[in-house]
Structure formats: C-alpha cells, structure tokens
C-alpha atoms as a PDB file:
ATOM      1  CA  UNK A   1     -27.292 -16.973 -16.967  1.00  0.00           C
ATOM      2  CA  UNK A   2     -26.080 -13.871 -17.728  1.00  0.00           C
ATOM      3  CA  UNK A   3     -23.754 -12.299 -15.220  1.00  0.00           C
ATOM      4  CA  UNK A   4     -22.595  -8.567 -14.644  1.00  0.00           C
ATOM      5  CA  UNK A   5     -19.017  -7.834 -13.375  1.00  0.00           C
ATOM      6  CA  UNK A   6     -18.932  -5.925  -9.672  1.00  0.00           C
ATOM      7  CA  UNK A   7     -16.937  -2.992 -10.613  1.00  0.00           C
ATOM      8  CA  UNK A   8     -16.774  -1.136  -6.808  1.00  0.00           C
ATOM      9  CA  UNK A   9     -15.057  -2.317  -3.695  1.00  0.00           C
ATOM     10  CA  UNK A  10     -14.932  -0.974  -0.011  1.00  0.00           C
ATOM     11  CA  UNK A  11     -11.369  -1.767   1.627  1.00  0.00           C
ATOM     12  CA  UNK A  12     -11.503  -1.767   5.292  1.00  0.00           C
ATOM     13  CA  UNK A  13      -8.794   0.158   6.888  1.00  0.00           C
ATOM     14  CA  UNK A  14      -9.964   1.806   9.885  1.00  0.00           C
ATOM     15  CA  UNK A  15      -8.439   0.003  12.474  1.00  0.00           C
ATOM     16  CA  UNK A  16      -5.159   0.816  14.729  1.00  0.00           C
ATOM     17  CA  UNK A  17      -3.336  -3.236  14.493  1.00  0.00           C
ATOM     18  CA  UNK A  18      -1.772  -3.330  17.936  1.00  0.00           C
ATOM     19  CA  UNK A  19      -0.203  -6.489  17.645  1.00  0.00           C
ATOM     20  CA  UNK A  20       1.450  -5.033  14.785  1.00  0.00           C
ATOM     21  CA  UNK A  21       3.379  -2.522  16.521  1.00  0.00           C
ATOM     22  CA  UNK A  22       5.908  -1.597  15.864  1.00  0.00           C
ATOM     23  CA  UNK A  23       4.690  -1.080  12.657  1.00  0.00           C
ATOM     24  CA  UNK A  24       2.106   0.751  13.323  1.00  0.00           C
ATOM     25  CA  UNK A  25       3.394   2.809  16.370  1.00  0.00           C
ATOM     26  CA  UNK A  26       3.062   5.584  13.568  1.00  0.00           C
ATOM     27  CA  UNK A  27       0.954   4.347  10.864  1.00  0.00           C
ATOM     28  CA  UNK A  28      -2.259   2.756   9.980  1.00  0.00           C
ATOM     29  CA  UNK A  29      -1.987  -1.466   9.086  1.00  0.00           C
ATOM     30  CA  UNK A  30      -2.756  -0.617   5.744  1.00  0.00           C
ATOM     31  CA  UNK A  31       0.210   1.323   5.463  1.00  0.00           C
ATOM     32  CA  UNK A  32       2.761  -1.427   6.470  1.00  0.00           C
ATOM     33  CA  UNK A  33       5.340  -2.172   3.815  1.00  0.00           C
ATOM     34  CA  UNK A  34       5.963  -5.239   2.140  1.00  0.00           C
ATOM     35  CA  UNK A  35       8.344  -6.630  -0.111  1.00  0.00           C
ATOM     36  CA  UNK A  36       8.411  -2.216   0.024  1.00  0.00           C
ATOM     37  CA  UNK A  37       5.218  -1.247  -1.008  1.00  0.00           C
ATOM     38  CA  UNK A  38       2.269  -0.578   1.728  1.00  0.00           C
ATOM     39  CA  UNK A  39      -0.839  -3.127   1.959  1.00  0.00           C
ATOM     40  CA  UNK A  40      -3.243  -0.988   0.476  1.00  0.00           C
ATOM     41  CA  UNK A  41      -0.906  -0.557  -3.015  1.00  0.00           C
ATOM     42  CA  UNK A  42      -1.515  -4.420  -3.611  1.00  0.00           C
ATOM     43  CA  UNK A  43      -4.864  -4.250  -3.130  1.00  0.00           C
ATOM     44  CA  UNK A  44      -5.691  -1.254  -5.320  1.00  0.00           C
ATOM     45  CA  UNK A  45      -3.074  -2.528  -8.057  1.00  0.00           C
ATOM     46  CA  UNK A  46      -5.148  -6.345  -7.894  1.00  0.00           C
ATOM     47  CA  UNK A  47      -8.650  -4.321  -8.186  1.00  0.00           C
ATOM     48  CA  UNK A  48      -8.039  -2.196 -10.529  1.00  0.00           C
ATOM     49  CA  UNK A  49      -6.346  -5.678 -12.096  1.00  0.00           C
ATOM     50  CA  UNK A  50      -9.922  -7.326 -11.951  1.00  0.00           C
ATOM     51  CA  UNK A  51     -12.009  -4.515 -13.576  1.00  0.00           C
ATOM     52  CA  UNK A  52     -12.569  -2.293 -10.247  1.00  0.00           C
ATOM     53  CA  UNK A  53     -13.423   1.356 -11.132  1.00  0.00           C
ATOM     54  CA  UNK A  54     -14.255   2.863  -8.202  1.00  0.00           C
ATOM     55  CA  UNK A  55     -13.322   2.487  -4.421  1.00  0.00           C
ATOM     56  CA  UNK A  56     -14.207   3.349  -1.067  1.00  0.00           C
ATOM     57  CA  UNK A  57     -11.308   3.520   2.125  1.00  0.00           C
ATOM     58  CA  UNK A  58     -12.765   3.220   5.262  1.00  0.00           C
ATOM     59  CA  UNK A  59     -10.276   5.231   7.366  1.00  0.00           C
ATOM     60  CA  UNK A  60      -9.593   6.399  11.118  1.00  0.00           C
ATOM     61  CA  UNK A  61      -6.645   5.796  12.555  1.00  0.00           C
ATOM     62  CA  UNK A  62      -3.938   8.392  11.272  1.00  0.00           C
ATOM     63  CA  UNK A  63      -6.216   8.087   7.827  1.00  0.00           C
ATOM     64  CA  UNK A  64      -4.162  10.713   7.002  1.00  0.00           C
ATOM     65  CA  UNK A  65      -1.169   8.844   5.945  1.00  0.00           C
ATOM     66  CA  UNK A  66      -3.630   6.782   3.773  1.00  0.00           C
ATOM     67  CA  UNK A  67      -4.859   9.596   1.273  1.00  0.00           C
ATOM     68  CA  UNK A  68      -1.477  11.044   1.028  1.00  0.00           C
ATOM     69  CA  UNK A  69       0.008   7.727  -0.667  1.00  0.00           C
ATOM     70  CA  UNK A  70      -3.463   7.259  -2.436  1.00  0.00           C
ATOM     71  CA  UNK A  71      -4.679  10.194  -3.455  1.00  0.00           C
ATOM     72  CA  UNK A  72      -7.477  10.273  -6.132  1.00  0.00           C
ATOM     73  CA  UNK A  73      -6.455   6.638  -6.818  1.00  0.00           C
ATOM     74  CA  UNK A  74      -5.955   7.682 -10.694  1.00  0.00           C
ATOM     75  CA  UNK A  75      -2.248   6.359 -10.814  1.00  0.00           C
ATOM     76  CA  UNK A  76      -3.605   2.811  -9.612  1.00  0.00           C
ATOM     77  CA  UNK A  77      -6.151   3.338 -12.337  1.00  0.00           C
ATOM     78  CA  UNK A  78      -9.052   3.559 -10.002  1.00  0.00           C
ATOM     79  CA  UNK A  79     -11.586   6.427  -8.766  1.00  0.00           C
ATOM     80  CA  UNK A  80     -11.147   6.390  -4.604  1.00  0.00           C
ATOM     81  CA  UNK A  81     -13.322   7.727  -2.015  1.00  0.00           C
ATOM     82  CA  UNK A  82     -12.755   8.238   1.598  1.00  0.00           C
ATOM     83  CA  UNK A  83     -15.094   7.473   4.617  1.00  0.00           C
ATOM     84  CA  UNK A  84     -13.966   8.668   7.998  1.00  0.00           C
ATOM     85  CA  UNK A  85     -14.949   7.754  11.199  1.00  0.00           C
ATOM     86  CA  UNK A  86     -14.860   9.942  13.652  1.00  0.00           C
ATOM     87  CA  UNK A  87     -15.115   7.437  16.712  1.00  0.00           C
ATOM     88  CA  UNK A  88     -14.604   3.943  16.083  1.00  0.00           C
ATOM     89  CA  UNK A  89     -17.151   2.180  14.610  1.00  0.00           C
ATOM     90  CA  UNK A  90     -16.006  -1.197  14.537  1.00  0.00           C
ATOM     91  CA  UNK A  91     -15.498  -3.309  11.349  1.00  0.00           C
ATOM     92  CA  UNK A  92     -19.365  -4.029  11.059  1.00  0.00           C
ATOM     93  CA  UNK A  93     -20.007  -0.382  11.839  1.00  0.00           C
ATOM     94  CA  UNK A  94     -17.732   0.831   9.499  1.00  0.00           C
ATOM     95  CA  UNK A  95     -18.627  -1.047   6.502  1.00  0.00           C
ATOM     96  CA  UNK A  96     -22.057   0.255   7.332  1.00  0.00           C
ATOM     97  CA  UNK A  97     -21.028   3.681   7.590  1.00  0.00           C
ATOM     98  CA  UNK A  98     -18.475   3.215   4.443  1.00  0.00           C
ATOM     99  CA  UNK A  99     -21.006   1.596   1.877  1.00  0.00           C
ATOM    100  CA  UNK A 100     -23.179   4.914   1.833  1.00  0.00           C
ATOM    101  CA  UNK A 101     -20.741   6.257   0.478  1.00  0.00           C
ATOM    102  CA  UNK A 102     -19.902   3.652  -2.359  1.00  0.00           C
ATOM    103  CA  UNK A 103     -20.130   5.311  -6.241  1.00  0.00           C
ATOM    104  CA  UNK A 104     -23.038   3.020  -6.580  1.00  0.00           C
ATOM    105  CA  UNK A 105     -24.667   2.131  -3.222  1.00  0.00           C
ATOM    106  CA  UNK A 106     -27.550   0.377  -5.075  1.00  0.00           C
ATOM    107  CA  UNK A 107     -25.658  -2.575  -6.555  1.00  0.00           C
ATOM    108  CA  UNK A 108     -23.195  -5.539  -5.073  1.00  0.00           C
ATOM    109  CA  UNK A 109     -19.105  -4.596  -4.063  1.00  0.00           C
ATOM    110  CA  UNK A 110     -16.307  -6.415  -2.729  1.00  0.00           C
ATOM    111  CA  UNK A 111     -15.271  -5.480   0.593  1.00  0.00           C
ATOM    112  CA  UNK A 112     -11.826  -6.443   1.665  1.00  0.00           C
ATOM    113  CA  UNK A 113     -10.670  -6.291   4.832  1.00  0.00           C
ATOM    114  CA  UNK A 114      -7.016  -3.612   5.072  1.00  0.00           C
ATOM    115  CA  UNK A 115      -4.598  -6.594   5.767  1.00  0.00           C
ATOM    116  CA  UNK A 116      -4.805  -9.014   3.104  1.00  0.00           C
ATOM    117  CA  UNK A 117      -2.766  -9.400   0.335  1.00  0.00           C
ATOM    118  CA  UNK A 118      -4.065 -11.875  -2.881  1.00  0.00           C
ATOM    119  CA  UNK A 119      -4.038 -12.642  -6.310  1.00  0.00           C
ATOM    120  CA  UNK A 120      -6.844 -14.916  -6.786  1.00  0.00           C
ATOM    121  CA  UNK A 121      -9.429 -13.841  -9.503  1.00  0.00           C
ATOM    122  CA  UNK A 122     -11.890 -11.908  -8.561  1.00  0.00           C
ATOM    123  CA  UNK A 123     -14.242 -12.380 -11.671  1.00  0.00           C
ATOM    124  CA  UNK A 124     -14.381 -16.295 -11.121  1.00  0.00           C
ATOM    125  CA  UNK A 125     -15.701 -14.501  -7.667  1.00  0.00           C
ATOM    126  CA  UNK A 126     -18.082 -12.164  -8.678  1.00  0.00           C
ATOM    127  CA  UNK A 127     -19.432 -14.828 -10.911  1.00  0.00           C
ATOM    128  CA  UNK A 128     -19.808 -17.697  -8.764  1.00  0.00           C
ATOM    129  CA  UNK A 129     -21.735 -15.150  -5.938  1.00  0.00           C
ATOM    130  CA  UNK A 130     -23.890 -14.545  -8.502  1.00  0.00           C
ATOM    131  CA  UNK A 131     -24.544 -18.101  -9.851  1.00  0.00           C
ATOM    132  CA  UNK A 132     -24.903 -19.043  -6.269  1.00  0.00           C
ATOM    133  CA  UNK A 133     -27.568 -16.920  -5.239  1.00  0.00           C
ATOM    134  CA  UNK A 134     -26.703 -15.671  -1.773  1.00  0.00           C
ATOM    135  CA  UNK A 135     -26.690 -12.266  -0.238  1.00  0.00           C
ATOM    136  CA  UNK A 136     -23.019 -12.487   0.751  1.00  0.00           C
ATOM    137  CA  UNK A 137     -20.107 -14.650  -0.324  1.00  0.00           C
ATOM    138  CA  UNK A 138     -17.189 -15.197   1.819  1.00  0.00           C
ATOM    139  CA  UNK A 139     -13.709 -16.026   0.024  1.00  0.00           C
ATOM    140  CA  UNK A 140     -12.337 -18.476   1.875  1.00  0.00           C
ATOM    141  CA  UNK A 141      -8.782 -19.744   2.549  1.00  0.00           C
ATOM    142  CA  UNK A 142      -6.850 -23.146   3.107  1.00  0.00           C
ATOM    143  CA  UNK A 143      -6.044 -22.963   7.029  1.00  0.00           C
ATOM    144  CA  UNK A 144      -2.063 -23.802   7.342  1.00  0.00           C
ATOM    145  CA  UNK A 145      -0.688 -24.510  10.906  1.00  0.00           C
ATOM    146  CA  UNK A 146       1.561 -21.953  12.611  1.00  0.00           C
ATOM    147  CA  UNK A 147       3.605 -25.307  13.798  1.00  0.00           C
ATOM    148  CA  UNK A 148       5.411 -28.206  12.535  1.00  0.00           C
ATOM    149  CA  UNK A 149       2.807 -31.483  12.853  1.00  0.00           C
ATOM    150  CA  UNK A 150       4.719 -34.482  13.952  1.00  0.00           C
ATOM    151  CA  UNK A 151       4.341 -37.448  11.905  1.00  0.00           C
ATOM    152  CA  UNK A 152       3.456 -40.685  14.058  1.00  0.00           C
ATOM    153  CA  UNK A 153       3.398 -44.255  12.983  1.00  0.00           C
ATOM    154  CA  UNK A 154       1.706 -46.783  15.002  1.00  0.00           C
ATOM    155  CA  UNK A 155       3.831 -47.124  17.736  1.00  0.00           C
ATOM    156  CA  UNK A 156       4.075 -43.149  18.348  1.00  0.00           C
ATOM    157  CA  UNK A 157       7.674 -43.165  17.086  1.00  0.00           C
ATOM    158  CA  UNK A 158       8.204 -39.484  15.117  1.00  0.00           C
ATOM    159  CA  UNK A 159       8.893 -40.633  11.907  1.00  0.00           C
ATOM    160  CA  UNK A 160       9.415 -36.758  11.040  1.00  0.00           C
ATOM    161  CA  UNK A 161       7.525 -33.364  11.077  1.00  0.00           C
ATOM    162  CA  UNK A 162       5.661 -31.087   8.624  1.00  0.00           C
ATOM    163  CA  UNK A 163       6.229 -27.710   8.881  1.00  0.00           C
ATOM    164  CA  UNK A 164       3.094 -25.111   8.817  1.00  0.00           C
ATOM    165  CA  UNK A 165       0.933 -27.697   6.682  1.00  0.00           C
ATOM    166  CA  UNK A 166      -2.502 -27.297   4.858  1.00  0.00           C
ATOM    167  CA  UNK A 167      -5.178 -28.414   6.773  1.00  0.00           C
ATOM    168  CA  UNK A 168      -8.742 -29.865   5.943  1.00  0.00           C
ATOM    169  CA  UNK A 169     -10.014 -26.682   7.218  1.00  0.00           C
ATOM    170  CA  UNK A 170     -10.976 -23.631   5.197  1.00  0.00           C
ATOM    171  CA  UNK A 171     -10.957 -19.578   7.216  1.00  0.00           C
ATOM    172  CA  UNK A 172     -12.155 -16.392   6.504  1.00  0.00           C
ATOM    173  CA  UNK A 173      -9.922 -14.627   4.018  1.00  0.00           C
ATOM    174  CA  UNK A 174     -11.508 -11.582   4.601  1.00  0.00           C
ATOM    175  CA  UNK A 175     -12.960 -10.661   1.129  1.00  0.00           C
ATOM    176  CA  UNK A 176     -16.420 -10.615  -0.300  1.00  0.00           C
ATOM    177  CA  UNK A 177     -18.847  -9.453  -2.316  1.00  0.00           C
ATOM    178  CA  UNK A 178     -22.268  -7.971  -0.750  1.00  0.00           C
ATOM    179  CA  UNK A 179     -25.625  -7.259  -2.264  1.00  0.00           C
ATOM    180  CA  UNK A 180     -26.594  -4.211  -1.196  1.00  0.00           C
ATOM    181  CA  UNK A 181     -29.803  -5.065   0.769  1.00  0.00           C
ATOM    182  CA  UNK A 182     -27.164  -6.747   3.165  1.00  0.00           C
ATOM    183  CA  UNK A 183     -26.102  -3.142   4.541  1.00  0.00           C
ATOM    184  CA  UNK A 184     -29.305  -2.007   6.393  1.00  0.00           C
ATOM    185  CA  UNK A 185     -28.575  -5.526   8.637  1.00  0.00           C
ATOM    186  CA  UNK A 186     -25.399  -4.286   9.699  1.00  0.00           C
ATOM    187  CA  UNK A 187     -24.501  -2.707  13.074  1.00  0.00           C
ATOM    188  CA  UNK A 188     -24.187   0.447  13.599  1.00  0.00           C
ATOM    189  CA  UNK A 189     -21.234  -0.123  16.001  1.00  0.00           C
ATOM    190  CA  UNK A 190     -19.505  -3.426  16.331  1.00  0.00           C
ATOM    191  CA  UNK A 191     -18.635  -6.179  14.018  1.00  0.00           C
ATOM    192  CA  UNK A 192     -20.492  -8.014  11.552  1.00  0.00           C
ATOM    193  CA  UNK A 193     -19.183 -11.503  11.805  1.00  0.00           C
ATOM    194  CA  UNK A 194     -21.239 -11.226  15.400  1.00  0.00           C
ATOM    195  CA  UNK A 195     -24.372 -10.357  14.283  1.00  0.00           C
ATOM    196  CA  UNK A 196     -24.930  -9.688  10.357  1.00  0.00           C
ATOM    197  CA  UNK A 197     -23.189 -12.975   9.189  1.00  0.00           C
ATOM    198  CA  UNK A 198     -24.845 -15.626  11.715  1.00  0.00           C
ATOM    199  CA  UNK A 199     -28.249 -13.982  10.806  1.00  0.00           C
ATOM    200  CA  UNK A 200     -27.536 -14.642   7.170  1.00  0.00           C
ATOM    201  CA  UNK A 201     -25.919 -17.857   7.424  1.00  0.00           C
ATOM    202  CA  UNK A 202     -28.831 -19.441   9.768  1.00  0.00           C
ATOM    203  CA  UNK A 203     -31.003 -18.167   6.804  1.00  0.00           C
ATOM    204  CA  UNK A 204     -28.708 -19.933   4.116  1.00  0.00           C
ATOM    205  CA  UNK A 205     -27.903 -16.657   2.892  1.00  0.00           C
ATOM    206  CA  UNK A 206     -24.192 -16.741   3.083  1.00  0.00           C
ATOM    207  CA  UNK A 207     -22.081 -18.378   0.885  1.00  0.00           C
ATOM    208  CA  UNK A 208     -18.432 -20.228   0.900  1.00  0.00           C
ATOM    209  CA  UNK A 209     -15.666 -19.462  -1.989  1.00  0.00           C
ATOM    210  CA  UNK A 210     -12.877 -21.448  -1.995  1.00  0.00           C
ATOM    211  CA  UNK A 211     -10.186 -19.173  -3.582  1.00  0.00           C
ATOM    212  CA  UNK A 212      -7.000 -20.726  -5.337  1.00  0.00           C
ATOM    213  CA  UNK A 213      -3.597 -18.893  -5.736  1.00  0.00           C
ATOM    214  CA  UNK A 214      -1.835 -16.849  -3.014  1.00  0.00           C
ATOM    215  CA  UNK A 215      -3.432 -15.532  -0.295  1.00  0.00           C
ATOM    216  CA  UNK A 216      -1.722 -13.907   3.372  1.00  0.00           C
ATOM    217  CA  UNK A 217      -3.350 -12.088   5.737  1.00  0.00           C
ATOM    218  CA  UNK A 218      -0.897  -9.528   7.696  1.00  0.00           C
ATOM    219  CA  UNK A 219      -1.509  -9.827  11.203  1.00  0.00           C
ATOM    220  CA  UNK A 220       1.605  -9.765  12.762  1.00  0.00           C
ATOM    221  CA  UNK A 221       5.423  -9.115  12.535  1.00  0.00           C
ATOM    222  CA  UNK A 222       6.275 -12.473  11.264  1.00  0.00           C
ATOM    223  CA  UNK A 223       3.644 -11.736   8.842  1.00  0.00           C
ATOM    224  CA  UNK A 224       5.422  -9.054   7.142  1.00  0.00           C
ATOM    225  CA  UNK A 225       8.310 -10.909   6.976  1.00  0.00           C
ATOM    226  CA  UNK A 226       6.918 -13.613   6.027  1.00  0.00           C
ATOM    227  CA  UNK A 227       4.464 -12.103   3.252  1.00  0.00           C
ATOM    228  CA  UNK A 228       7.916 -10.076   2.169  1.00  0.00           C
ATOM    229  CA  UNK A 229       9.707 -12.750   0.945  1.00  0.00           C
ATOM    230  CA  UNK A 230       6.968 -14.789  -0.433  1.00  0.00           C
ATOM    231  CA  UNK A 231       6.243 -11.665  -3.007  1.00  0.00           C
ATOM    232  CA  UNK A 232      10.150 -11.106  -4.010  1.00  0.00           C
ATOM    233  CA  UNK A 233      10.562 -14.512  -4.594  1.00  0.00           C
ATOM    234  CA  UNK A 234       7.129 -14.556  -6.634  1.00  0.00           C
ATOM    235  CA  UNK A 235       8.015 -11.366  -8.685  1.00  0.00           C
ATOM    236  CA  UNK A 236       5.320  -9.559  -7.376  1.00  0.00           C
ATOM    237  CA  UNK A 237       6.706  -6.542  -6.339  1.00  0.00           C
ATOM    238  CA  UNK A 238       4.557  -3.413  -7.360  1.00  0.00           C
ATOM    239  CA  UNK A 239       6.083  -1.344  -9.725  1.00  0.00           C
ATOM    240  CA  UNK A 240       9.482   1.353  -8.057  1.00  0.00           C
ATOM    241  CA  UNK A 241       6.658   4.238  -8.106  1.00  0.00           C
ATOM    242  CA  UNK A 242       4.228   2.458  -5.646  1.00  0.00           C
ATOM    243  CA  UNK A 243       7.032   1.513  -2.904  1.00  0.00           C
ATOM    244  CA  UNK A 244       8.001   3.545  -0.193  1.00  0.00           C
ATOM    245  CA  UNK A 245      10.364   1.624   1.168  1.00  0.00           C
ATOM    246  CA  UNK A 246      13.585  -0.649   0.009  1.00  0.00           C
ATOM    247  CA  UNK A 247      12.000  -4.530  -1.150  1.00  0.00           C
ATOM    248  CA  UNK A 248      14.946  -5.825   0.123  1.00  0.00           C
ATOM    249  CA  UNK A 249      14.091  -4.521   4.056  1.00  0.00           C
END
C-alpha cells in the first residue's frame, strides 16, 4: 500500500488556560515557557521536524502575542496561517472554523491541541492512520498517576510505594490526524470530543495510536516545572534564537 506523507497541521491555541495562571494572567497557554522557549516553538520545531510545510494557529485569546513570536513561520521552516475567532468557539468549533483555512482543506492534517509537547514520530503516525483506515486517529498516551501507589503484600503491610507509575490505561494525547470529510461533522460551537468523536467511534471510525517516546501535556504549574526539567535534562532545548526566556527559570 502506498502511503502519502500529511504535510499540514492545525495547532489549537485559542483558549485562555485558567488553571494556568499565573502564567497566563498575560499570555495565551501556548505562549508559556519551558525549559525557556514557549509551547508553540516545540511544536513548530517537531513539525517542521516530521515533513510539515504548512500550518494553521487557531488563535483568540491575546493571539496577538502568538504571531509576534511566530511570524510567517519561515525561521521554524514552515509556512503559518492564522485563524481568529472572534467569540469563542470552543475547541470543536474552532478546529471547524480553523480547517477552512488549512493550505489544503481537501486532504488529511494533524491537529494538535496548544499544550502538548512530544517527540514521537509523526510519519509512523500518518502511516499507520492510513493503513488503518479510519476517519480520525487519536495518538494516545500511557496514563501515569499523579500519586505514589502503595505496594501491599497479602497481609496489607506497605512493603513500599511507587511514585507517579504507568498504568494499564492509555489517554488522549491530544494529537491527530483528520480526513477532511471529518470537518463538516464538527460543531460549530463546542467541543468535539462531545459530539464529533462518539459519532465516529460508535461507527468504528476512530482509531487508537499508541505513541512511544516523550510525551507531556501542560496543564498546570507543576506541569511547567515539571516538563522544564524533563527537556534540560533530555537536551532538548530549542535552539538560543527560539527562547524567550532563561532555560534555567
């Protein structure tokens, strides 16, 4: 079977993150720093990584701030569009609203959602939703535990604890790759995990990834922090040019 790379994404970065604050008191969540550099600078560094050429920012909230660090996208080696809202729309209603204004709204594109960071290949991605057959494919990711899990024996004695293990779970990592027949099913206002995806996955339509390598979504303070020191001690910093603030914060 012969298989053709997805070469445009739609990044989701509309929304205002209040339990992010105060991080976002005065900037969108896509524009949180980590390890220095803002979300969206890992993301369009990993696309443009995995053969992206053009993408599409959904933007609202102080969107602004957004296409001054962006720009044209030609230093991250990709071609970037803008869609604003000018009321919320919702994620569903925003991805609708965003993918009419994709460079090629007739064929498939990821769509990441603005506060994940990953390295995970996107062609083994693109391929598999392909091979697969579905009209979306999820990525998903290993569910670890916020908490240490005690470890019982028989008699309920703590014989130690785990801290934040893997669990024999798998969650939304919020990235995927839609056909685009899949946008005229989503909402005009709202979110499409509500409506679009139970549609398509009571019609076996919707399809499961399990993505391996590093993954974190930014949700929260501890997040950042969290996500901060993961990528220094990785050596995954973006390059001094894409940072705008110290790695070391």
């Amino acid at each position: 079977m012969t298989t053709t790379l997805v070469t445009q994404a739609l990044i989701l970065a509309g929304g205002q993150a209040t339990r992010m604050r105060p991080y976002t008191d005065d900037a969108p969540k896509a524009m949180v720093p980590v390890a220095g550099a803002p979300i969206v600078g890992y993301q369009l560094a990993w696309l443009a990584e995995h053969g992206v050429k053009s993408v599409t920012i959904s933007g609202g909230y102080k969107h602004e701030m957004i296409s001054d660090y962006v720009g044209d996208g030609s230093r991250f080696g990709v071609e970037v569009r803008y869609a604003i809202e000018d009321e919320p729309l919702g994620r569903g209603g925003g991805l609708k609203f965003a993918a009419g204004r994709l460079a090629a709204p007739d064929a498939p594109f990821f769509v990441l959602n603005g506060d994940v960071i990953t390295t995970f290949s996107l062609t083994d991605l693109s391929e598999y939703h392909q091979r697969r057959g579905g009209a979306v494919t999820v990525a998903l990711s290993p569910y670890r535990s916020n908490w240490g899990v005690a470890d019982l024996d028989d008699g309920d004695r703590v014989r130690g604890f785990v801290q934040s293990p893997e669990l024999p779970y798998w969650i939304n990592a919020g990235i995927y790759v839609f056909n685009p027949d899949v946008v005229q099913l989503l909402p005009d206002k709202g979110d499409h995990e509500d409506s679009t995806f139970p549609e398509l996955a009571s019609d076996g339509r919707l399809i499961g990834y399990r993505l391996s390598g590093y993954w974190r979504g930014i949700d929260t303070v501890k997040d950042v922090v969290e996500a901060s020191r993961e990528i220094r001690v990785s050596g995954g910093l973006l390059p001094r040019e894409f940072r705008t603030t110290d790695p070391n914060i």
